[in-house]
Protein backbone atom coordinates (compact mmCIF):
# COMPACT_ATOMS: atom_id res chain seq x y z
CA UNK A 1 -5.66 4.86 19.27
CA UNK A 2 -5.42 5.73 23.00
CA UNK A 3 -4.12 8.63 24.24
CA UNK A 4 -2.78 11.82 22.87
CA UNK A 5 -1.03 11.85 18.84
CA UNK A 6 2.59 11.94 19.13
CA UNK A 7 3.84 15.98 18.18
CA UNK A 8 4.14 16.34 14.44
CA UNK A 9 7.92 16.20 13.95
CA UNK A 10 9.28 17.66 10.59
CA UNK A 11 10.77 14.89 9.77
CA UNK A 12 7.17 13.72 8.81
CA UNK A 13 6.85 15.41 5.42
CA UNK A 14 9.25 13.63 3.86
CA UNK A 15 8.54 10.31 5.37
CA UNK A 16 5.29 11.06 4.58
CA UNK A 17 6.13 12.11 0.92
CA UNK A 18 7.90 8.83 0.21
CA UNK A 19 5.24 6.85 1.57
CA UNK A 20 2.67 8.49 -0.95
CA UNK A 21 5.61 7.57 -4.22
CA UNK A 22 4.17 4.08 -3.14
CA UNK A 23 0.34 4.52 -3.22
CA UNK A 24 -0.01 5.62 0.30
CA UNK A 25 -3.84 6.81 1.48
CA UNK A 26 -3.92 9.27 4.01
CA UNK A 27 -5.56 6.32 6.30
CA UNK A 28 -1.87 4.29 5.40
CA UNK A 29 -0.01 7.07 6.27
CA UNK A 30 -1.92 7.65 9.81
CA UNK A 31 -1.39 3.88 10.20
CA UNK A 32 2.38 4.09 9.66
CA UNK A 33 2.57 7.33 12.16
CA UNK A 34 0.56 5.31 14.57
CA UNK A 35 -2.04 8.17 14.49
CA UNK A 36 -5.59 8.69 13.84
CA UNK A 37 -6.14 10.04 10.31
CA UNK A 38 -7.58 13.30 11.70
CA UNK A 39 -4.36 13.81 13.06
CA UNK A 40 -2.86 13.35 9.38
CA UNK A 41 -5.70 16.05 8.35
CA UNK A 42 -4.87 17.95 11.12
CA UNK A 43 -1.11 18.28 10.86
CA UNK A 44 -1.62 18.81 6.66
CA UNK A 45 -3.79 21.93 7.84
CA UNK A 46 -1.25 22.68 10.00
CA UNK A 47 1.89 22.37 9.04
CA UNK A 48 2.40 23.97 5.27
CA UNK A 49 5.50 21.21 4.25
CA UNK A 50 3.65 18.19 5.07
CA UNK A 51 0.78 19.21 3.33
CA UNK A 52 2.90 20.33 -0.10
CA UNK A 53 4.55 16.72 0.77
CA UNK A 54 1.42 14.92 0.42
CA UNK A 55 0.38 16.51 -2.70
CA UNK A 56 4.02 16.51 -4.58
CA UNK A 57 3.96 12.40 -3.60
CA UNK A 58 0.22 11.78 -4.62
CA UNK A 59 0.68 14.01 -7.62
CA UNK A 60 4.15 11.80 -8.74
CA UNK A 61 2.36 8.35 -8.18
CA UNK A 62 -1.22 9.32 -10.12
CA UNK A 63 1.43 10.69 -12.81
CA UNK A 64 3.17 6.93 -12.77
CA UNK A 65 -0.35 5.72 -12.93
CA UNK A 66 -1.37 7.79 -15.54
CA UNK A 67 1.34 7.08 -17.87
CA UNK A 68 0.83 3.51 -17.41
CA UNK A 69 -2.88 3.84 -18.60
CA UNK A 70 -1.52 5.66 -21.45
CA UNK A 71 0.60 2.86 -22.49
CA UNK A 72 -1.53 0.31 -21.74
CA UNK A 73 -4.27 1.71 -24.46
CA UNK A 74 -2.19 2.24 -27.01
CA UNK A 75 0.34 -0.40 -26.71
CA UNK A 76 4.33 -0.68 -26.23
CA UNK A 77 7.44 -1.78 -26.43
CA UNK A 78 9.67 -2.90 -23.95
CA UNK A 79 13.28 -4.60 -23.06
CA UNK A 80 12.91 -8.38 -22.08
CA UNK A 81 15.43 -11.14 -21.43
CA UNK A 82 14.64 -14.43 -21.97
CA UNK A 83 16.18 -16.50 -19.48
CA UNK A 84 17.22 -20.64 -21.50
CA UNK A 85 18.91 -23.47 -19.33
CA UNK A 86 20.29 -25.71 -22.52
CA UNK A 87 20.53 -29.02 -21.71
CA UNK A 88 23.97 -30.13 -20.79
CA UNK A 89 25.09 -26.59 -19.95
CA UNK A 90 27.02 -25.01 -16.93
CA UNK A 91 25.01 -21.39 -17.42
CA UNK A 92 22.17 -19.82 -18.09
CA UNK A 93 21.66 -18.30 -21.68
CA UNK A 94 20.47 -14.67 -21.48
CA UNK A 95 18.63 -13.86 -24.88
CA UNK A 96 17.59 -10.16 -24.76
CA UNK A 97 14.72 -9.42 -26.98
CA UNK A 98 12.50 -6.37 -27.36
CA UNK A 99 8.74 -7.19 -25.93
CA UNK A 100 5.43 -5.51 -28.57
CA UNK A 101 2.65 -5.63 -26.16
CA UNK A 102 -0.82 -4.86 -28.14
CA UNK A 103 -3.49 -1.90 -26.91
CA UNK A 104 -5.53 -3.17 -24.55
CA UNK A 105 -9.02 -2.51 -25.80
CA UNK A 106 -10.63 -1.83 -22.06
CA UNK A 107 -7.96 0.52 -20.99
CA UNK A 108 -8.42 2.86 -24.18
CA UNK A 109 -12.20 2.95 -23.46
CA UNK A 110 -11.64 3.71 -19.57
CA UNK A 111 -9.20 6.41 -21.48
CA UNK A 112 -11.79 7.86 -23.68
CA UNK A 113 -14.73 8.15 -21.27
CA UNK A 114 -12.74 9.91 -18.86
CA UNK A 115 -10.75 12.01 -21.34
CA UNK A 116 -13.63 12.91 -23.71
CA UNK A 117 -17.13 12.06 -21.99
CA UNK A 118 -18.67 13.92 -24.26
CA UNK A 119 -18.07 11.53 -27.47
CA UNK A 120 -17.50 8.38 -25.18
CA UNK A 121 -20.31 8.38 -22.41
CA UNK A 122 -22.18 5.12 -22.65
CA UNK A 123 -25.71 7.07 -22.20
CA UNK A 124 -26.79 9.19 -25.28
CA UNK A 125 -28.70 12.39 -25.23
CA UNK A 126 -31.87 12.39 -27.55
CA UNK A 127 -33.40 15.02 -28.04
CA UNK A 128 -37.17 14.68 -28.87
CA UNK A 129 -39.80 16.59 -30.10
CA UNK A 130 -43.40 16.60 -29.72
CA UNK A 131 -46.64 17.72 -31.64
CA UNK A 132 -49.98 18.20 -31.09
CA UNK A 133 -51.77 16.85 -33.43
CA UNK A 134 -55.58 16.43 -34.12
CA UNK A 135 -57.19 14.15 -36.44
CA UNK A 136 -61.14 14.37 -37.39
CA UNK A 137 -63.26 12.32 -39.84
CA UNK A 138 -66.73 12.32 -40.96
CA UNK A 139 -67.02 8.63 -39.82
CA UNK A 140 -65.06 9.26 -36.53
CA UNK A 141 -62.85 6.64 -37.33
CA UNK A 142 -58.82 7.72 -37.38
C-alpha cells in the first residue's frame, strides 16, 4: 500500500465485526479496508470498539465452528427435502424427511485430544526405572 492509511472511521467496528461472523483474518479485514494489517493492529490498540468488535465477531464464528465439531463427532439429525420430478408431471414433488448423519470417527478424536490431552495424546509417558545391578561367579561367566 502506498501512501498514508485512510483515518479509522467508526463506522469500522461494525463493518469490521460482520466481516469476522464470516471467518475474516485480521490480514482479510486490512484487505477489505484497503490497509496494511498493522494499521488493523494499530487501530484495535487504538480505538477500544473496534477492538471489542473483532473479538465479539471472532468469538461468534469459533463458537459456530465449535458447535459444528461437536455435532460432527457425535452425530445428528437434521431437516431435508428431497426434491422428485415424476415422470409425466407438471411439478416438482417435495418429500421432507428428517436426515441421521453418523459420528464421524476423526472429528471425535480431533475432539478428544484437544479437550482431554491428557487421556487422548498420541505419545505416552513411561515411566522407567533403573537398577544397578552386579553379578559375580566363581567361573566369571554371567
Amino acid at each position: 500500500m502506498m501512501g498514508r492509511p485512510p483515518k479509522y472511521q467508526d463506522k469500522y467496528a461494525k463493518q469490521a465485526e460482520k466481516l469476522c461472523l464470516l471467518g475474516a483474518t485480521d490480514q482479510e479485514i486490512a484487505d477489505f479496508f484497503e490497509v496494511d494489517v498493522r494499521t488493523v493492529y494499530r487501530w484495535k490498540n487504538d480505538h477500544d470498539a473496534f477492538c471489542q468488535a473483532l473479538k465479539a465477531g471472532k468469538e461468534t464464528a469459533d463458537d459456530r465452528v465449535e458447535r459444528s465439531l461437536f455435532q460432527k463427532a457425535t452425530g445428528y439429525e437434521q431437516e431435508e427435502v428431497k426434491i422428485f420430478m415424476p415422470a409425466g408431471a407438471e411439478a416438482p414433488v417435495y418429500a421432507p424427511f428428517r436426515a441421521k448423519y453418523a459420528p464421524d470417527t476423526t472429528a471425535a478424536i480431533f475432539w478428544l485430544k484437544n479437550r482431554r490431552p491428557d487421556e487422548w495424546r498420541d505419545k505416552k509417558e513411561i515411566e522407567a526405572k533403573t537398577f544397578n545391578v552386579t553379578i559375580s561367579g566363581d567361573d566369571g561367566e554371567l
